[in-house]
C-alpha atoms as a PDB file:
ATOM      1  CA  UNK A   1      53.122 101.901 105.811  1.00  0.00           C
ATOM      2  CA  UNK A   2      54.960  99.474 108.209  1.00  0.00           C
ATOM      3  CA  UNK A   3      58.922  98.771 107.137  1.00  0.00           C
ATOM      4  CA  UNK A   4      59.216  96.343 109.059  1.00  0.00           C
ATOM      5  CA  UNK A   5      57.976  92.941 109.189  1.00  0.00           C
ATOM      6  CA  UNK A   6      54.464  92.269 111.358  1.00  0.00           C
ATOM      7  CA  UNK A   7      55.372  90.649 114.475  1.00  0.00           C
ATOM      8  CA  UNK A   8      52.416  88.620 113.950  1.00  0.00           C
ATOM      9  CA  UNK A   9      54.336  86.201 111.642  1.00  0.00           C
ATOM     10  CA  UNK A  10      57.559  85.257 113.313  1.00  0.00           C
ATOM     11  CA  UNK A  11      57.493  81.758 111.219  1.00  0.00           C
ATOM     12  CA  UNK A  12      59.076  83.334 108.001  1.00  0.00           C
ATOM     13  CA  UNK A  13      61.538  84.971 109.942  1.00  0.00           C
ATOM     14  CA  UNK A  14      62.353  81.957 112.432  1.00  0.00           C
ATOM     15  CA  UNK A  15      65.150  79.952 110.112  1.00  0.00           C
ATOM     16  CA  UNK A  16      66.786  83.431 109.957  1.00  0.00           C
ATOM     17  CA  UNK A  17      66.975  83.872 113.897  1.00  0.00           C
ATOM     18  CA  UNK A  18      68.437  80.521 114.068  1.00  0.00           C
ATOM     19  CA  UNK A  19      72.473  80.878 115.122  1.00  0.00           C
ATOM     20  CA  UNK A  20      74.871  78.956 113.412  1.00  0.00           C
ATOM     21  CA  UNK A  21      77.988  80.599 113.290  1.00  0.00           C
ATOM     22  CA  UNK A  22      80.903  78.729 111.524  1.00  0.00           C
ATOM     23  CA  UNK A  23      83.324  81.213 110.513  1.00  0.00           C
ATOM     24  CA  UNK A  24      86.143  80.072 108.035  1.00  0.00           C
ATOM     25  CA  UNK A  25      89.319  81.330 107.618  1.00  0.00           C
ATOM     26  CA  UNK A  26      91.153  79.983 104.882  1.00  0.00           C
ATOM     27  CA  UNK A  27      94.330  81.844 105.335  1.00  0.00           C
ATOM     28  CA  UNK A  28      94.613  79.530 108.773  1.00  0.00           C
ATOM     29  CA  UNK A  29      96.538  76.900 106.457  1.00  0.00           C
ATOM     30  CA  UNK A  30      99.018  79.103 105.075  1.00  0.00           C
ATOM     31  CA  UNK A  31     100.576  79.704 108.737  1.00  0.00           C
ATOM     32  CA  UNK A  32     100.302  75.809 109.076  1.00  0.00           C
ATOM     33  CA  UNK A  33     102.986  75.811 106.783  1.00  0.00           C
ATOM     34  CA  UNK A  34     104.486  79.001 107.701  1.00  0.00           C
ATOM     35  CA  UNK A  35     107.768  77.284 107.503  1.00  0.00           C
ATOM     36  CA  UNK A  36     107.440  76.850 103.501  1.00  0.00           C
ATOM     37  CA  UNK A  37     106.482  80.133 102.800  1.00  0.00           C
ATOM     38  CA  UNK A  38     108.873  83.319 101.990  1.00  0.00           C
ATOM     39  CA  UNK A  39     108.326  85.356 105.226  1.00  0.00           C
ATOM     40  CA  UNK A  40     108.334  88.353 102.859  1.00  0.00           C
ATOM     41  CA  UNK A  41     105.465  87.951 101.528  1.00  0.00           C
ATOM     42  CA  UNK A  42     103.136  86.831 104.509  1.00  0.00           C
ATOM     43  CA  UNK A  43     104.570  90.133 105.416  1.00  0.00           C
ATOM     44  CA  UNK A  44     102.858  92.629 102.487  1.00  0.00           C
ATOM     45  CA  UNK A  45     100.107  90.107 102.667  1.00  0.00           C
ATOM     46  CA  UNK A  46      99.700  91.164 106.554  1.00  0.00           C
ATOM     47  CA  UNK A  47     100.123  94.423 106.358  1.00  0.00           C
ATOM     48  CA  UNK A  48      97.875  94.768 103.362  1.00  0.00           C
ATOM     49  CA  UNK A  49      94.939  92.837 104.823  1.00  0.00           C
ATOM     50  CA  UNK A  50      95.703  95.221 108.049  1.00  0.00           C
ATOM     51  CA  UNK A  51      95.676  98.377 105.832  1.00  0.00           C
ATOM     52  CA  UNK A  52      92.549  97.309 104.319  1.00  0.00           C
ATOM     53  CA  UNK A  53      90.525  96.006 107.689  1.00  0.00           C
ATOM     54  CA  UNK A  54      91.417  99.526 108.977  1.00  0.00           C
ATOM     55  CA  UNK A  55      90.081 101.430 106.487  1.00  0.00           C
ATOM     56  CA  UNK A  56      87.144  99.101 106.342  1.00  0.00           C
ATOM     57  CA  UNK A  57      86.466  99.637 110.025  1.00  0.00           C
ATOM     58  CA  UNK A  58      86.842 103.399 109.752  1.00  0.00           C
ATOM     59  CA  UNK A  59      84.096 103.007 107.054  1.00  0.00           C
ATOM     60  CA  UNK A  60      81.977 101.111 108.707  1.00  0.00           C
ATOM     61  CA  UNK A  61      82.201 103.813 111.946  1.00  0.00           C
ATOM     62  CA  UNK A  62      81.349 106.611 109.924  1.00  0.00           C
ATOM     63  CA  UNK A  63      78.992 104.879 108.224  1.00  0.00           C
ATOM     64  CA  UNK A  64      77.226 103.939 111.168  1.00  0.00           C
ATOM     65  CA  UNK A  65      77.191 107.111 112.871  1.00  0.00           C
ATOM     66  CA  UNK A  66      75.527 109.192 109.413  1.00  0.00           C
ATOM     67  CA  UNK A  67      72.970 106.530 109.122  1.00  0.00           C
ATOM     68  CA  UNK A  68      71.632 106.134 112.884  1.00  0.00           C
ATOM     69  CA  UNK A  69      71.176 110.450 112.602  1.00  0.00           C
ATOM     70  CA  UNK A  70      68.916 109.827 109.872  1.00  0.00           C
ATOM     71  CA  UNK A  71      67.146 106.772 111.759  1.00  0.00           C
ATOM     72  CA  UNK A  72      63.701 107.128 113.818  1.00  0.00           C
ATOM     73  CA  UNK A  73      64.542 106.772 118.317  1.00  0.00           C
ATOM     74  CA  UNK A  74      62.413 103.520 117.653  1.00  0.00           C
ATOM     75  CA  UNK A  75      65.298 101.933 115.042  1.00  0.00           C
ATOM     76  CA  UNK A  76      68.571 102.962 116.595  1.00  0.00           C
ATOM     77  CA  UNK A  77      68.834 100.160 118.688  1.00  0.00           C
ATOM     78  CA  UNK A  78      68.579  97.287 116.130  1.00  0.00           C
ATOM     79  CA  UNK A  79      70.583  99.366 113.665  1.00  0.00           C
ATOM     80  CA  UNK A  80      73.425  99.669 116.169  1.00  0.00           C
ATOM     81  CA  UNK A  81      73.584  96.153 116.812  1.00  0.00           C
ATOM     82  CA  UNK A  82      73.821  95.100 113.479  1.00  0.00           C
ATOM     83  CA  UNK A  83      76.618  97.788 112.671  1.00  0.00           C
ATOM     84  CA  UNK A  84      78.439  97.057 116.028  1.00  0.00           C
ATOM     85  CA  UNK A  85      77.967  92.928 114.721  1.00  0.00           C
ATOM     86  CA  UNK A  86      80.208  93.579 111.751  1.00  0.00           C
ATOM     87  CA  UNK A  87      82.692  96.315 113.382  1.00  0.00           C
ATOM     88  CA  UNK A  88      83.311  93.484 116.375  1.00  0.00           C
ATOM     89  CA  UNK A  89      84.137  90.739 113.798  1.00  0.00           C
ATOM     90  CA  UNK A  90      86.316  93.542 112.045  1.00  0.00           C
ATOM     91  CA  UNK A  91      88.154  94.368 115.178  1.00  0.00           C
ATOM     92  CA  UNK A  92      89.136  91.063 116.065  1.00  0.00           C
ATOM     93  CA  UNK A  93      90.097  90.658 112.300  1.00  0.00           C
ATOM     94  CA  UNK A  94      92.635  93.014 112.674  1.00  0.00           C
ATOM     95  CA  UNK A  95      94.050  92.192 116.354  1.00  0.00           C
ATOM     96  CA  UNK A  96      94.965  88.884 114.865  1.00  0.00           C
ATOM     97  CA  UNK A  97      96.307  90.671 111.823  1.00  0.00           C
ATOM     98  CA  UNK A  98      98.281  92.807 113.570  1.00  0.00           C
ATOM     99  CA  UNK A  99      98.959  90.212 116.276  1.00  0.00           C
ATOM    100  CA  UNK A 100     100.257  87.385 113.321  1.00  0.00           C
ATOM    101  CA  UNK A 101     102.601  89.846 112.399  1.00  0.00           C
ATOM    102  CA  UNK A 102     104.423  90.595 115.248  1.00  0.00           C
ATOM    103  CA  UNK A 103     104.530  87.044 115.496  1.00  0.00           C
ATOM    104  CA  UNK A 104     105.754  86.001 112.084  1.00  0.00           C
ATOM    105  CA  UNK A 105     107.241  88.940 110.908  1.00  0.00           C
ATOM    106  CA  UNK A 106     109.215  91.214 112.911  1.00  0.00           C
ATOM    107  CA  UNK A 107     112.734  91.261 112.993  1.00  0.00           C
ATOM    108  CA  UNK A 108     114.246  88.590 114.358  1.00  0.00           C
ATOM    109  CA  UNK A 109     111.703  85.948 113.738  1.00  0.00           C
END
């Protein structure tokens, strides 16, 4: 029994394959009016979204690595590109993180 989908009917899968990537980040207007906002708590907001996008990346890592020992040679690849797709967008996620908060909220700013 196949567990993947026959290659022989790419139509279904075709709207799926089709790249439209518009990421949102909502938390973009709150720095637009960075100015308004008690610098405190963009602060524990930072370094909690930080804490958690750490721990989420760790998680993913070890995640990754227990299910592609358990995978068939012929899956790894596609496996590992959809784990290293969400650890990427994690990793920038928490350079800006970390990066907004040198900016906004160290000392002295």
């Amino acid at each position: 029994m196949k567990t993947r989908p026959d290659k022989t009917r790419p139509a279904l899968f075709f709207k799926i394959i089709q790249f439209k990537y518009r990421p949102t980040f909502t938390s973009d207007a709150a720095f637009f009016f960075f100015d308004h906002l008690e610098k405190g708590a963009i602060a524990e907001s930072l370094q909690a979204h930080i804490s958690k996008t750490e721990k989420t990346l760790t998680y993913l890592e070890e995640h990754k690595k227990k299910t592609l020992a358990y995978l068939p040679e012929e899956y790894q690849k596609m496996v590992t590109s959809i784990f290293d797709h969400h650890i990427l967008h994690f990793d920038a996620e928490l350079r800006w993180a970390k990066q907004s908060y040198e900016i906004y909220c160290r000392e002295g700013s």
